[in-house]
C-alpha atoms as a PDB file:
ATOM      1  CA  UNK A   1     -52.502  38.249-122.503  1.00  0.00           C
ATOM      2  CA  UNK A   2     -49.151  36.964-123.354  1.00  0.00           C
ATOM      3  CA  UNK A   3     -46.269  38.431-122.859  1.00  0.00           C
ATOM      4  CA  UNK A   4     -42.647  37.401-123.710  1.00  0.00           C
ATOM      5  CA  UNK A   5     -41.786  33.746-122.326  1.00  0.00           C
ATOM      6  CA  UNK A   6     -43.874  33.985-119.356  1.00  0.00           C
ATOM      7  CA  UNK A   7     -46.279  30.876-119.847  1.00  0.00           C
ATOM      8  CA  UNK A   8     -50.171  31.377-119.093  1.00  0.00           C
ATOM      9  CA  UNK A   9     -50.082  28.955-116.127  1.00  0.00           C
ATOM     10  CA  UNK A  10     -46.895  31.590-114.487  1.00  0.00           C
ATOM     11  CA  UNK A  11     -49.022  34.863-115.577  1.00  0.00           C
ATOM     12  CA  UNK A  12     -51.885  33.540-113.422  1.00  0.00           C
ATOM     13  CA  UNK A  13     -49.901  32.618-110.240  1.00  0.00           C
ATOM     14  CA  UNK A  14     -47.885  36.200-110.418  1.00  0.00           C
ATOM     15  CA  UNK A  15     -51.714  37.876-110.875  1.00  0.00           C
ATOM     16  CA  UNK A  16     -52.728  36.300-107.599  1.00  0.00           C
ATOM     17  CA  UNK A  17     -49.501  37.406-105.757  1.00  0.00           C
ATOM     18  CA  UNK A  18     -49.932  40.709-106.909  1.00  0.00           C
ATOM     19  CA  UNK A  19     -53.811  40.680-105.995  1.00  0.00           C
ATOM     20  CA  UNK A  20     -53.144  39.570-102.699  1.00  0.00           C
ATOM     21  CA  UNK A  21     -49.960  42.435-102.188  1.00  0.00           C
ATOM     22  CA  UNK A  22     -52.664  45.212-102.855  1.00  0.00           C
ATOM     23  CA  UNK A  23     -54.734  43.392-100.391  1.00  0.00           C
ATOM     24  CA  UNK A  24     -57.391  42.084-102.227  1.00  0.00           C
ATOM     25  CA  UNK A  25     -57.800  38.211-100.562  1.00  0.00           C
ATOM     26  CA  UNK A  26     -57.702  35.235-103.153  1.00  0.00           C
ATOM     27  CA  UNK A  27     -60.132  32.834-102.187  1.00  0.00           C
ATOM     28  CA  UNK A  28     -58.610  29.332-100.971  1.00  0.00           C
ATOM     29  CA  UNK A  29     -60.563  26.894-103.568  1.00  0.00           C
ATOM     30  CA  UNK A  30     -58.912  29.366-106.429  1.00  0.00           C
ATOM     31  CA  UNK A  31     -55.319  28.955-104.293  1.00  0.00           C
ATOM     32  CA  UNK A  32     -56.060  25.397-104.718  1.00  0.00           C
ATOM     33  CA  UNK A  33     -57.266  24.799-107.999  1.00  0.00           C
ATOM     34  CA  UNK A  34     -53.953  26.595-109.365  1.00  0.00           C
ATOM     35  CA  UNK A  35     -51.562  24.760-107.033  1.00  0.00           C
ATOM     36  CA  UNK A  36     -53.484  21.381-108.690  1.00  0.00           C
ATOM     37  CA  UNK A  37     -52.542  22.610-112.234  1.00  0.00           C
ATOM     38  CA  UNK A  38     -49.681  20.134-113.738  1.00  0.00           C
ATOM     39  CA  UNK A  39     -46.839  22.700-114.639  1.00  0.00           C
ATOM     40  CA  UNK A  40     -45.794  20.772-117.679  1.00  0.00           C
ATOM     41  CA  UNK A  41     -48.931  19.887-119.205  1.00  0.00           C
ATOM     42  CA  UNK A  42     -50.840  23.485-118.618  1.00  0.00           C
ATOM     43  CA  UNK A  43     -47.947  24.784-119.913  1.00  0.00           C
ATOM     44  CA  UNK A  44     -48.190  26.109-123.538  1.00  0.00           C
ATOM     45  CA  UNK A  45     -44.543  25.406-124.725  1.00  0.00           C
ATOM     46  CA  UNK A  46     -45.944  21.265-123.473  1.00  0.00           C
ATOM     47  CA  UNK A  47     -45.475  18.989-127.095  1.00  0.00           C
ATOM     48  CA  UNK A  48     -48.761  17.425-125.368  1.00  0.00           C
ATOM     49  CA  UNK A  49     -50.690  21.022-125.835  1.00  0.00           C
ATOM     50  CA  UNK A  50     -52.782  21.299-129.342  1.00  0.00           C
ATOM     51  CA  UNK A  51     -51.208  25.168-129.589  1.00  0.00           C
ATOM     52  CA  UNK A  52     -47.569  23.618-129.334  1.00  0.00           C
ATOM     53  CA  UNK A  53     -45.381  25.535-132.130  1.00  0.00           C
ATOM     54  CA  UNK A  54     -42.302  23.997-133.457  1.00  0.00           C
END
């Protein structure tokens, strides 16, 4: 789901905040994997990123 400016990589890290608020624990290799995610290049508004629109 997309939703306004919000970029896919953002959506993701706000769904585990809010998972872990209503107290349902986010593994740590997940936590990880996300943190390792570049923020510019898994970003879809990245030139770089085949769904780039102009």
């Amino acid at each position: 789901m997309f939703t306004g400016n919000l970029s896919p990589l953002l959506l993701v890290e706000l769904e585990l905040t809010q998972r872990e608020y209503e107290e349902h624990p986010v593994p740590d290799s997940i936590k990880e994997k996300v943190a390792a995610l570049d923020k510019e290049k898994d970003n879809m508004k990245y030139r770089g990123h085949r769904s780039y629109l102009r």
